[in-house]
Protein backbone atom coordinates (compact mmCIF):
# COMPACT_ATOMS: atom_id res chain seq x y z
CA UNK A 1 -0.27 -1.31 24.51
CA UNK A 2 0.49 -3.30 21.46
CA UNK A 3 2.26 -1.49 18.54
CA UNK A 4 0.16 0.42 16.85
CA UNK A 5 -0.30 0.15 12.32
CA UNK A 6 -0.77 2.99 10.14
CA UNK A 7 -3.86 4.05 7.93
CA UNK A 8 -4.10 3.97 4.41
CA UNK A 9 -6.08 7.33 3.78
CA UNK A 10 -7.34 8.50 -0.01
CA UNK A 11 -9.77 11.55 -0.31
CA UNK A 12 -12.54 11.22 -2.94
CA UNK A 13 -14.57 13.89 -4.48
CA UNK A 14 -17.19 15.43 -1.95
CA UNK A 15 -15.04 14.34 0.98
CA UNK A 16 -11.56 15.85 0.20
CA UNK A 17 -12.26 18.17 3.60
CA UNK A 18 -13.42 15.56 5.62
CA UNK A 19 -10.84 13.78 4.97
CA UNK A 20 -8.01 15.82 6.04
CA UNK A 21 -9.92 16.15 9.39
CA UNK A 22 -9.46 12.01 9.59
CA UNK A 23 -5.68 12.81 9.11
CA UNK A 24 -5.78 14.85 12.07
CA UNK A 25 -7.47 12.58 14.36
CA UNK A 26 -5.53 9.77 13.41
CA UNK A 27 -2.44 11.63 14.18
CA UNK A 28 -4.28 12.28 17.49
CA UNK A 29 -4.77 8.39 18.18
CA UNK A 30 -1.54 7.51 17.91
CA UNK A 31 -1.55 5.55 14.72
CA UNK A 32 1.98 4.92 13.35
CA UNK A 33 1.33 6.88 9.74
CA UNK A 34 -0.82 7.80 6.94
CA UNK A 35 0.14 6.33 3.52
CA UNK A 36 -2.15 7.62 0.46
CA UNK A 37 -2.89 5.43 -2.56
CA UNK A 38 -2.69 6.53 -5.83
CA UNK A 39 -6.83 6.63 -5.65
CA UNK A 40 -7.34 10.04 -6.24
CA UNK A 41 -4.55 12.78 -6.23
CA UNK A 42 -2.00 11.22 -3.32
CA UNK A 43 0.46 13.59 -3.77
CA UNK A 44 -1.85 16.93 -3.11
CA UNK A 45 -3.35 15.15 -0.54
CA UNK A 46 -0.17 14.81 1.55
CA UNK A 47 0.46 18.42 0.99
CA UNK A 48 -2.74 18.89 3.01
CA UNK A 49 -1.18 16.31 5.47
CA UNK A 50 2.34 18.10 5.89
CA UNK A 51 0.35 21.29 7.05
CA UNK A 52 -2.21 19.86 9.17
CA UNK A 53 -0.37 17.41 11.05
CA UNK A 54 3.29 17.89 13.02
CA UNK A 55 4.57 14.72 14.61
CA UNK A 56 3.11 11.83 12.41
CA UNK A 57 4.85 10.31 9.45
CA UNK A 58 3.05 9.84 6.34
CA UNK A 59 3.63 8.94 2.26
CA UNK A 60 2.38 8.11 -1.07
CA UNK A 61 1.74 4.36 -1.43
CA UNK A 62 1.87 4.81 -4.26
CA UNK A 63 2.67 7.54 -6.41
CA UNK A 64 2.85 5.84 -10.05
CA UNK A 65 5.80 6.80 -12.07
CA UNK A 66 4.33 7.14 -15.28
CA UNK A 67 1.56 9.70 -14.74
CA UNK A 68 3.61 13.06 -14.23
CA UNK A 69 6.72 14.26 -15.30
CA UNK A 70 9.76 13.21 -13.16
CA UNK A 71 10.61 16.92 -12.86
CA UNK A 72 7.35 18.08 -11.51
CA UNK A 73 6.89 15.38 -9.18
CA UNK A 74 10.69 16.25 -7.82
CA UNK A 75 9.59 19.53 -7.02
CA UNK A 76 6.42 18.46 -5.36
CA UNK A 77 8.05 15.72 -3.50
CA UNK A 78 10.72 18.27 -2.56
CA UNK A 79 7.96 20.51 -1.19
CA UNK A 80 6.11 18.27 0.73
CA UNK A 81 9.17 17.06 2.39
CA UNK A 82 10.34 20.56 3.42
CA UNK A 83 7.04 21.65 4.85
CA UNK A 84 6.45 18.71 6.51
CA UNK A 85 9.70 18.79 8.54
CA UNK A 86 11.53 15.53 6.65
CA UNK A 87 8.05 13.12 7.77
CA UNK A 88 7.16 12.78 4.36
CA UNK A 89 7.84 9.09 2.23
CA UNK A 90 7.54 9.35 -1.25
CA UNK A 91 6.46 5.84 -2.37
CA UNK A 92 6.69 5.30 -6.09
CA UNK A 93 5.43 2.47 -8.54
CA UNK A 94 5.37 0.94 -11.90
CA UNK A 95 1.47 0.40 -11.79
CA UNK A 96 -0.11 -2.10 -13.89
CA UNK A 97 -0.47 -1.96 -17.42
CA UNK A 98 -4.45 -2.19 -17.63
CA UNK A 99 -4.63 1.18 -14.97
CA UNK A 100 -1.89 2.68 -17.37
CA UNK A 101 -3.93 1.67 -20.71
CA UNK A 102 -6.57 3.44 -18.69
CA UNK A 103 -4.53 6.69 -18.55
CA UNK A 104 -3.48 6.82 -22.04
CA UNK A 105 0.64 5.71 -20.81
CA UNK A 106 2.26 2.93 -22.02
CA UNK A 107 4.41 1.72 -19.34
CA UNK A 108 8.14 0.40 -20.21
CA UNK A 109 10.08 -2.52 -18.45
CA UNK A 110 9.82 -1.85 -14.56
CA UNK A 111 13.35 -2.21 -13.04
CA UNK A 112 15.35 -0.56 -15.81
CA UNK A 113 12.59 2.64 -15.90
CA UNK A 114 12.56 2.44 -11.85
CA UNK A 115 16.11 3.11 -11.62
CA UNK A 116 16.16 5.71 -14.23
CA UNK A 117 12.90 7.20 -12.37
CA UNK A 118 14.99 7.43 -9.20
CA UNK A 119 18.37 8.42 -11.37
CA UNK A 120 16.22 11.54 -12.94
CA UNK A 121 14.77 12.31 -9.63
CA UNK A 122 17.53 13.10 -7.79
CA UNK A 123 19.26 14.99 -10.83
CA UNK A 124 16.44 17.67 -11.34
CA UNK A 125 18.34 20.97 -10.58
CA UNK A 126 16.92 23.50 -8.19
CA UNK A 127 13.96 21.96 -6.55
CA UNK A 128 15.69 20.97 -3.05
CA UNK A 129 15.81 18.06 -1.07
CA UNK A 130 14.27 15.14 -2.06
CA UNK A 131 12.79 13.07 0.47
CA UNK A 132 13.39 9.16 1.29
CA UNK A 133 11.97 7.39 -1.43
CA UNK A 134 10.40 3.99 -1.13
CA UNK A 135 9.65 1.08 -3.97
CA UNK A 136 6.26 -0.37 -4.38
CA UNK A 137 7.47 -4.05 -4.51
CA UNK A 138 6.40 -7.48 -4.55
CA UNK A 139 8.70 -10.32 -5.82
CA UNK A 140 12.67 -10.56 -5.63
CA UNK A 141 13.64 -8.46 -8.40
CA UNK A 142 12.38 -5.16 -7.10
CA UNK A 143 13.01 -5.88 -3.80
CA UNK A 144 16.61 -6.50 -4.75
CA UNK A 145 16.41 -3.22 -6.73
CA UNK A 146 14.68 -1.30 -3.23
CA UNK A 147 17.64 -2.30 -1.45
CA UNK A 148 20.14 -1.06 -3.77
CA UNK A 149 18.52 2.51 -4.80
CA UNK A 150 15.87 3.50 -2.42
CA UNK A 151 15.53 4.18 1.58
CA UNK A 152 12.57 1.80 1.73
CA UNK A 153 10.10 -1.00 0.08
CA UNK A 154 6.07 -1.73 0.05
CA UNK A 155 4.17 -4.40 -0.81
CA UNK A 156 0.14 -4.16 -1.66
CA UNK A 157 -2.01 -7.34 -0.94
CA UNK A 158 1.41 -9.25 -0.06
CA UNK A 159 0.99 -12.84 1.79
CA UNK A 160 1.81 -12.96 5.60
CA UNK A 161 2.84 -16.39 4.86
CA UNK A 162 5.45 -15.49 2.13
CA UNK A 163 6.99 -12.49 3.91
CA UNK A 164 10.32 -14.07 4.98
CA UNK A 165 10.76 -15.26 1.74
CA UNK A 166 10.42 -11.96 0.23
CA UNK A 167 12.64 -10.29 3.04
CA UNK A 168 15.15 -12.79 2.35
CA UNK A 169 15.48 -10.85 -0.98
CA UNK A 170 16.85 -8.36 1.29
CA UNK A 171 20.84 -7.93 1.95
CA UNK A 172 21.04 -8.75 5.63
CA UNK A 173 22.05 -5.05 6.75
CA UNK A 174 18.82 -3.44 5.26
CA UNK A 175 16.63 -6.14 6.81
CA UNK A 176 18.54 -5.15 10.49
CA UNK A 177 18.67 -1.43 9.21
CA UNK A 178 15.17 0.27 11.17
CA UNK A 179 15.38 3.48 8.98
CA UNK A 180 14.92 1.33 5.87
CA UNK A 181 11.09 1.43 5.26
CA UNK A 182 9.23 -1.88 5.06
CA UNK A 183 5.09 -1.73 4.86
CA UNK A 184 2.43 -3.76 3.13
CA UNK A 185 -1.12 -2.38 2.90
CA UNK A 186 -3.63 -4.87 4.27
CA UNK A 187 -7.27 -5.06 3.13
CA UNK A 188 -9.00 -4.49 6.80
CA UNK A 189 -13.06 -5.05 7.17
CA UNK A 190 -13.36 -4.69 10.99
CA UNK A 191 -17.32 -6.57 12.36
CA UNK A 192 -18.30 -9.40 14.12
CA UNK A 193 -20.10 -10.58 11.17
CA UNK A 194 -17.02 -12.56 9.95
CA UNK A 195 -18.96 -13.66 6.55
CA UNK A 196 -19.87 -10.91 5.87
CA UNK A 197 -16.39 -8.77 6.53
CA UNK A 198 -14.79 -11.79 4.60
CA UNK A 199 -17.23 -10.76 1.52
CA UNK A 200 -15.73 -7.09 1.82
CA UNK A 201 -12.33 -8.11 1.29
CA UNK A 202 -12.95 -10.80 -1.50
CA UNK A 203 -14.40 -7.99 -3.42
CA UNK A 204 -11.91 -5.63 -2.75
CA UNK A 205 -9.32 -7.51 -4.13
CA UNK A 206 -11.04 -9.18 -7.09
CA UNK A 207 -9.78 -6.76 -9.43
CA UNK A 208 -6.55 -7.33 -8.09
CA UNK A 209 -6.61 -11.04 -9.38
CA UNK A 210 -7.33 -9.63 -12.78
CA UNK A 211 -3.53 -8.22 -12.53
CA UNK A 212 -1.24 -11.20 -14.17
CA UNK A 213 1.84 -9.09 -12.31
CA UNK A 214 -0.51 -10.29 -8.79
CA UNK A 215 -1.15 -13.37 -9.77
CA UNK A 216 2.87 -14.24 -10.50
CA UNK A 217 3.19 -13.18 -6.92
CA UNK A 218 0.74 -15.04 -4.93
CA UNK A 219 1.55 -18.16 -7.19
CA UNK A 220 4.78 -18.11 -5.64
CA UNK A 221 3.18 -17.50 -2.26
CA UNK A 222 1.74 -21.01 -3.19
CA UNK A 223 -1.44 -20.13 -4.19
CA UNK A 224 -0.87 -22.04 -7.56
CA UNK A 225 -4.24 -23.84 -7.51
CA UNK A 226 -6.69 -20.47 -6.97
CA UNK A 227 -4.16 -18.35 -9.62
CA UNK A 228 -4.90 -21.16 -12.30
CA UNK A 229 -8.33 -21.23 -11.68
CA UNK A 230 -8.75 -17.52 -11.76
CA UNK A 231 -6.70 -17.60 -14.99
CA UNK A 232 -9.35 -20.11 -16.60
CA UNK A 233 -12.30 -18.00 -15.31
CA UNK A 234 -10.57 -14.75 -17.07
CA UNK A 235 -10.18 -16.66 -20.31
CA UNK A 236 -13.54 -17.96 -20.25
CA UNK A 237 -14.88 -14.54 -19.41
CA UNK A 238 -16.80 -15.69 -16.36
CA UNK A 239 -15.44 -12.67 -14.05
CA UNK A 240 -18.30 -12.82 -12.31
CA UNK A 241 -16.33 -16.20 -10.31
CA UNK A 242 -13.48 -14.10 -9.66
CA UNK A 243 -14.20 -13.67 -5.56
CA UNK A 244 -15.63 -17.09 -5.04
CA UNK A 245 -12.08 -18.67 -6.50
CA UNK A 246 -10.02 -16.75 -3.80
CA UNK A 247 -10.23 -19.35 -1.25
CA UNK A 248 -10.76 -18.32 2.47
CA UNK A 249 -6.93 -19.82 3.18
CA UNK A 250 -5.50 -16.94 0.86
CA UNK A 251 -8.04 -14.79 2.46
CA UNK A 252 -6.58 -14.93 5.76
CA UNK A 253 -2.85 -14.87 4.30
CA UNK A 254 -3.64 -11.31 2.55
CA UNK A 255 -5.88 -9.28 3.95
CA UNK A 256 -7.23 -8.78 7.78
CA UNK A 257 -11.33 -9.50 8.92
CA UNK A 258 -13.80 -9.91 11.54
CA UNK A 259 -13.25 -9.00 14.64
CA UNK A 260 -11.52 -6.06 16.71
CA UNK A 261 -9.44 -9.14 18.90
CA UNK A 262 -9.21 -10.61 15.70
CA UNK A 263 -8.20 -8.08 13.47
CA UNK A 264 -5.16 -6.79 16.43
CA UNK A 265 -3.83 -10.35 16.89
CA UNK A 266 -3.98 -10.41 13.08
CA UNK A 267 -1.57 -6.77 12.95
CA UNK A 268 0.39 -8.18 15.58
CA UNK A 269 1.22 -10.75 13.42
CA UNK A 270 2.32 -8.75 10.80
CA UNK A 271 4.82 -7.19 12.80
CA UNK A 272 6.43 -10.24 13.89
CA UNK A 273 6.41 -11.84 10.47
CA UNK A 274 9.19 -8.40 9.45
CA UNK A 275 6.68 -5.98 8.83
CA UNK A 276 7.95 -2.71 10.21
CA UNK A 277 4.53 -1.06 8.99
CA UNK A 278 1.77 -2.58 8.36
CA UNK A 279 -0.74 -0.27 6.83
CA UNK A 280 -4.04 -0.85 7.04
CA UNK A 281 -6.59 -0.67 4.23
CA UNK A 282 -10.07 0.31 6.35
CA UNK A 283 -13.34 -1.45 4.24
CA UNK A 284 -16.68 -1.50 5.97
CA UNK A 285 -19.46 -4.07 6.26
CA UNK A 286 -22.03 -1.57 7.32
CA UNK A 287 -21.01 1.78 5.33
CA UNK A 288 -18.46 3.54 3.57
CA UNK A 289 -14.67 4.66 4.00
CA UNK A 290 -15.94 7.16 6.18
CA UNK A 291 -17.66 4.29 8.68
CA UNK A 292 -14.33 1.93 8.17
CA UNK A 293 -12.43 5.13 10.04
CA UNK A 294 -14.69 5.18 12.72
CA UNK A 295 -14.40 1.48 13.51
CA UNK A 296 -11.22 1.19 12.94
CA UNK A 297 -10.70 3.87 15.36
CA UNK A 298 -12.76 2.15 17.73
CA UNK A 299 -10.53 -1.20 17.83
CA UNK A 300 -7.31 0.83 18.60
CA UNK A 301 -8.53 3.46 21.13
């Protein structure tokens, strides 16, 4: 059987039931974890995890650092760890400053408040034991900085093609060290409609190319020529060219489509390129997050 990804689960209003029920079953199936974005409350949805599940391991991917107070986010990290029998990642972020202007927070300057995130964290009296905690990361700085303070590292959206270069951001004993967490969250649109699963995941990740943090990234992934383009389209306000500049190379270097042979040989090739967990982001051709569950449950049965 080839090794096996985890899910990327978030529970939206009207399905916040339902989708605790999907945690279950992919428990059931074998998957390799459950990581929650910050869509939605991730945090009280793993509490629903630790309770409902018993063997599988599961996390915030991500929890962003400005949002809550470090001292009530200790204690509900520190819960969900304890109930959960020590299965529970807490993956933490800097976010983006135009989802922060959103929220009302102005974010500082990412590695100095990440450490003192992590620093405050572990100093908040009387809460109990916090779990591992793992960096939402993509270039060398916070990997660097995920090596030194955390138990673990993420990337969103990250190229397959750049992965060694990132990982070589990595002292050698944490790449070799199997308890030190590495995922990326993949964009997944399982059909045999190629064009049309393709489609999916260009419009997923067109707000992402909004982000200039994203951009910086997959420029040094090599993607100089789309990132420039997409910069020119922002500045002339034509957003409506955003998907049509993300060529079908970085397509199939970021996120995984058509299909179930496909899509597999595509997660296979995540593992062998150093990621430990490759998460998968479940989009549908033919319905909603509800219908990407079901077929991605029917490629890995």
């Amino acid at each position: 059987m080839s090794r096996m990804p985890a899910v990327s689960l978030a529970a939206v209003p009207g399905r916040r039931k339902a989708t605790l029920e999907v945690a279950t079953e992919i428990e059931k199936r074998g998957f390799s974890g459950i990581y929650c974005p910050s869509l939605g409350d991730a945090m009280t949805l793993c509490q629903g995890i630790a309770l409902l599940t018993r063997e599988i391991p599961f996390g915030t991917s991500i929890q962003p650092i400005y949002s809550r107070r470090v001292e009530d986010l200790a204690a509900t990290a520190s819960f969900i760890h304890e109930t959960s029998g020590g299965r529970f990642r807490f993956g933490i972020g800097v976010s983006h400053a135009p989802m922060l202007a959103r929220l009302g927070v102005q974010g500082g300057k990412p590695l100095t408040d990440m450490r003192h995130f992590v620093e405050e964290l572990r100093a908040v009296p009387r809460v109990g034991e916090m779990p591992p905690v793992v960096l939402a990361t993509l270039r060398p700085k916070m990997i660097g900085l995920a090596a030194e303070i955390a138990e673990g590292m993420v990337f969103a959206n990250g190229a397959r093609s750049h992965t060694g270069a990132s990982l070589a951001a990595l002292p050698a004993a944490k790449r070799d060290d199997d308890d030190f967490f590495i995922g990326n969250m993949i964009p997944t649109c399982i059909s045999d409609d190629e064009q049309a699963a393709m489609a999916v995941n260009r419009r997923t990740l067109s707000s992402y190319a909004l982000l200039p943090n994203y951009r910086n990234y997959w420029k040094d992934a090599g993607y100089e020529e789309e990132m420039t383009a997409i910069e020119q389209a922002i500045d002339a306000k034509q957003h409506d060219r955003i998907a049509e500049l993300l060529s079908d190379r970085w397509l199939a270097d970021t996120t995984l489509f058509g299909s179930v042979a496909k899509v597999r040989e595509g997660v296979e090739a995540w593992f062998d390129a150093g990621i430990r967990t490759p998460i998968l982001v479940p989009s549908s051709a033919a319905g909603n997050q509800m219908k990407a569950i079901e077929e991605l449950f029917a490629a890995f049965a």
